[in-house]
Protein backbone atom coordinates (compact mmCIF):
# COMPACT_ATOMS: atom_id res chain seq x y z
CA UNK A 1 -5.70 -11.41 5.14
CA UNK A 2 -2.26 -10.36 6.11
CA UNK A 3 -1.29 -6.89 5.52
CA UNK A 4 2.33 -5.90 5.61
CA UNK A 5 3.16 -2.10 6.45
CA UNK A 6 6.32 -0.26 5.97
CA UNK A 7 7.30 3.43 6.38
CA UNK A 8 10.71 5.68 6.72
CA UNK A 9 11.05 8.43 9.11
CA UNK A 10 8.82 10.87 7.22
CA UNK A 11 5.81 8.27 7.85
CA UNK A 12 6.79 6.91 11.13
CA UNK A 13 4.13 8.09 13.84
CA UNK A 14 1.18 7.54 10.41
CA UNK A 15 2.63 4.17 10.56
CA UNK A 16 1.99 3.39 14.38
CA UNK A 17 -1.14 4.71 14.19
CA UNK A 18 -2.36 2.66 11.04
CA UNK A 19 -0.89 -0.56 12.05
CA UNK A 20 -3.16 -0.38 15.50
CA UNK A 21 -6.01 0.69 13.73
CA UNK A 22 -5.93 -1.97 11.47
CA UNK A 23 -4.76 -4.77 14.36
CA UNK A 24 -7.09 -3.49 16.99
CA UNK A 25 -10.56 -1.24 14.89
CA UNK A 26 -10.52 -3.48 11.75
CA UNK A 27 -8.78 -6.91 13.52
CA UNK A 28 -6.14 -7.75 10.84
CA UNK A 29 -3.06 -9.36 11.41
CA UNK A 30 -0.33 -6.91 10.62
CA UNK A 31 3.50 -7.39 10.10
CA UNK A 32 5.35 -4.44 10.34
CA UNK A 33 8.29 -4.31 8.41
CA UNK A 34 9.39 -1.25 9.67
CA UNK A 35 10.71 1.37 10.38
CA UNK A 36 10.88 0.35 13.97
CA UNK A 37 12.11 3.97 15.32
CA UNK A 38 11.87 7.39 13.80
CA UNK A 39 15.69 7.66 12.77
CA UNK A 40 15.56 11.17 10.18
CA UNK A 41 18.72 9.28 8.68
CA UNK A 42 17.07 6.42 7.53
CA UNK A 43 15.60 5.53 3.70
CA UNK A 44 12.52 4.15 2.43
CA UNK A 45 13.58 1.63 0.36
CA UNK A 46 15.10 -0.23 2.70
CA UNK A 47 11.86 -1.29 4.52
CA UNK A 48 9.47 -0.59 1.35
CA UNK A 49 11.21 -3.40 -0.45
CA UNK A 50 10.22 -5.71 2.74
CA UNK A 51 6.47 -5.28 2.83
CA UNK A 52 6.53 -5.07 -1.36
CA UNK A 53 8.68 -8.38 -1.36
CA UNK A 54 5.95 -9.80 0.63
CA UNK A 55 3.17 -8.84 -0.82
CA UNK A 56 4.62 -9.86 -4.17
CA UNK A 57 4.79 -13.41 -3.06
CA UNK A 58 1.19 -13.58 -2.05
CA UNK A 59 -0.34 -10.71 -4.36
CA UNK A 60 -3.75 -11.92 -4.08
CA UNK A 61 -3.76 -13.22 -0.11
CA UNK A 62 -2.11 -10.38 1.24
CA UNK A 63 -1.99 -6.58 0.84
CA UNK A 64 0.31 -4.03 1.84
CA UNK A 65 0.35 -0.55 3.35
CA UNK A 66 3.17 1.57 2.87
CA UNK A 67 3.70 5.38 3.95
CA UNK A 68 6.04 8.19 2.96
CA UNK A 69 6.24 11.85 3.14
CA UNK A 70 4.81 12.32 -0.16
CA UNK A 71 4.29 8.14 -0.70
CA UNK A 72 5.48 8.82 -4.27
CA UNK A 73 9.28 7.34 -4.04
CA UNK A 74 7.53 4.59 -1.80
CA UNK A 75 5.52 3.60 -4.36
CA UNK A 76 8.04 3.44 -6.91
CA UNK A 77 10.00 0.83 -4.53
CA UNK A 78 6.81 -1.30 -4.33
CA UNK A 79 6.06 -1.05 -8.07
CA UNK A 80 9.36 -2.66 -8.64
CA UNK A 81 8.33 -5.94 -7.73
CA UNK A 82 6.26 -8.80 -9.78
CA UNK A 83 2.97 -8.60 -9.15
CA UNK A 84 2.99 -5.49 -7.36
CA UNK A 85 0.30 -2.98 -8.08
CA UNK A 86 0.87 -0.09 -6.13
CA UNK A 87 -1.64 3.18 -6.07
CA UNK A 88 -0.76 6.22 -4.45
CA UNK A 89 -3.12 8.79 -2.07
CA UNK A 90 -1.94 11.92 -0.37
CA UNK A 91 -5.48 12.90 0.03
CA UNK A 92 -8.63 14.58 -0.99
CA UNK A 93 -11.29 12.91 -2.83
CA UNK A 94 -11.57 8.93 -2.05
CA UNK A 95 -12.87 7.89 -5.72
CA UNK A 96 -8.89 7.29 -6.27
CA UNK A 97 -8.91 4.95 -3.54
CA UNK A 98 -11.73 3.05 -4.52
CA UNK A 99 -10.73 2.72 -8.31
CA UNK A 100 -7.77 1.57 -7.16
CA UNK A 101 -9.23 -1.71 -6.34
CA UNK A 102 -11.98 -1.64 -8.54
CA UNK A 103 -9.74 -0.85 -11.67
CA UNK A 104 -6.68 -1.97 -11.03
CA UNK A 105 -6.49 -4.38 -8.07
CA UNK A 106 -4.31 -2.37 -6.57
CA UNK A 107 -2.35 -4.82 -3.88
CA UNK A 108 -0.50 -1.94 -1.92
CA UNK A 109 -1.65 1.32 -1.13
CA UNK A 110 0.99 4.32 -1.12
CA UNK A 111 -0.09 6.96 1.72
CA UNK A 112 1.45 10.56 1.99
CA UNK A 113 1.73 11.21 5.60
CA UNK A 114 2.71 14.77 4.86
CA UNK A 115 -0.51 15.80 3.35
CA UNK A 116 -3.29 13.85 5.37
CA UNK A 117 -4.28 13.64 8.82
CA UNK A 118 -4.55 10.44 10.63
CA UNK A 119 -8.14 10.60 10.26
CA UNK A 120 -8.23 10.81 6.79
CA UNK A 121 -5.54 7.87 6.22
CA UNK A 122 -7.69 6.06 8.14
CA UNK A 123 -10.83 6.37 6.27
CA UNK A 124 -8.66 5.86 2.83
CA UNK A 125 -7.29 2.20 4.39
CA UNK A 126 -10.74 1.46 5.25
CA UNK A 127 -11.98 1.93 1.99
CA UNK A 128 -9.54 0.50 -0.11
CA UNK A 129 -9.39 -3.07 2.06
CA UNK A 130 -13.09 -2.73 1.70
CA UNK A 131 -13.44 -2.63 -1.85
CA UNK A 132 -13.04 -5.24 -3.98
CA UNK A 133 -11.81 -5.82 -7.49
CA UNK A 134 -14.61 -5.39 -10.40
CA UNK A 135 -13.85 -8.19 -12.44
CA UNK A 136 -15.45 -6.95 -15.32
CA UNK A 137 -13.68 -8.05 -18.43
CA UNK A 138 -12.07 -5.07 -19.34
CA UNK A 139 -9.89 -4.43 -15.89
CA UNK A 140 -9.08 -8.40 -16.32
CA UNK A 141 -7.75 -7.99 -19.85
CA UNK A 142 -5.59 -5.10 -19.15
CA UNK A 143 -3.75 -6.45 -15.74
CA UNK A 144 -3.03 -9.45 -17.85
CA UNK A 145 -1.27 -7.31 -20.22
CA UNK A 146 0.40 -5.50 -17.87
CA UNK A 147 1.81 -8.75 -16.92
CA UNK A 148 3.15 -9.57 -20.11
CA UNK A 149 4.62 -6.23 -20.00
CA UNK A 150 6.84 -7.55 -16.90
CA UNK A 151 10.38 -7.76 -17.28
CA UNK A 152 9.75 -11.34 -15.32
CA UNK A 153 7.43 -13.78 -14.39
């Protein structure tokens, strides 16, 4: 599985260190769609919209990892796209992580670099590429409404 990972300035060294972890500890093949520097000017949508673009042309075959200072305007970028489900952590307890896969097959994961250590961003990737989608009947019948809900298909 691919995983596309994207950050601004405020995520920048959280986005180094995930993308080796993942490469090198968990051996995925990462693209990194940026940012490439740590340039305080820059904006997150510009390389949110890259990895979200991706993923939302391979929602099931590919995930994506995207980091912020708070991860909340990130994952508004990401949630933008078709077949984008985008869940948000800034830390604390990991059920959210977990349910976000279980529940909602969540195919990008929003991390708040400003209110985790490396550590615990690591352990919250982990988990969430770990765990896998439920299936049960009720979590399939409501992400097929939310995709009639989308503006387009």
């Amino acid at each position: 599985m691919k995983i596309y990972i994207a950050t601004d300035h405020a995520g920048y060294e959280l986005k180094e260190t995930l993308a080796s972890y993942l490469e090198k500890d968990l051996g995925y093949t990462v693209a990194d769609m940026g940012a490439h520097q740590n340039d305080p000017n820059d904006d997150y949508p510009d390389f949110i919209q890259l990895a979200a673009q991706e993923v939302s042309h391979d929602p099931f075959g590919s995930r994506g990892i995207i980091v912020g200072g708070s991860g909340q305007g990130e994952a508004i970028v990401a949630n933008r796209f078709p077949k984008v489900r985008c869940a948000v952590y800034y830390g604390g307890n990991l059920d959210i992580v977990r349910l976000s896969r279980e529940h909602n097959s969540a195919n990008i994961l929003s991390l708040g670099a400003r209110f985790m250590s490396p550590d615990e961003a690591k352990a919250a990737v982990k988990l969430w590429l770990e765990t896998q989608f439920s299936e049960d009947e009720r979590h399939v019948r409501r992400l097929k409404k939310i995709e009639q809900i989308w503006p387009y298909r």
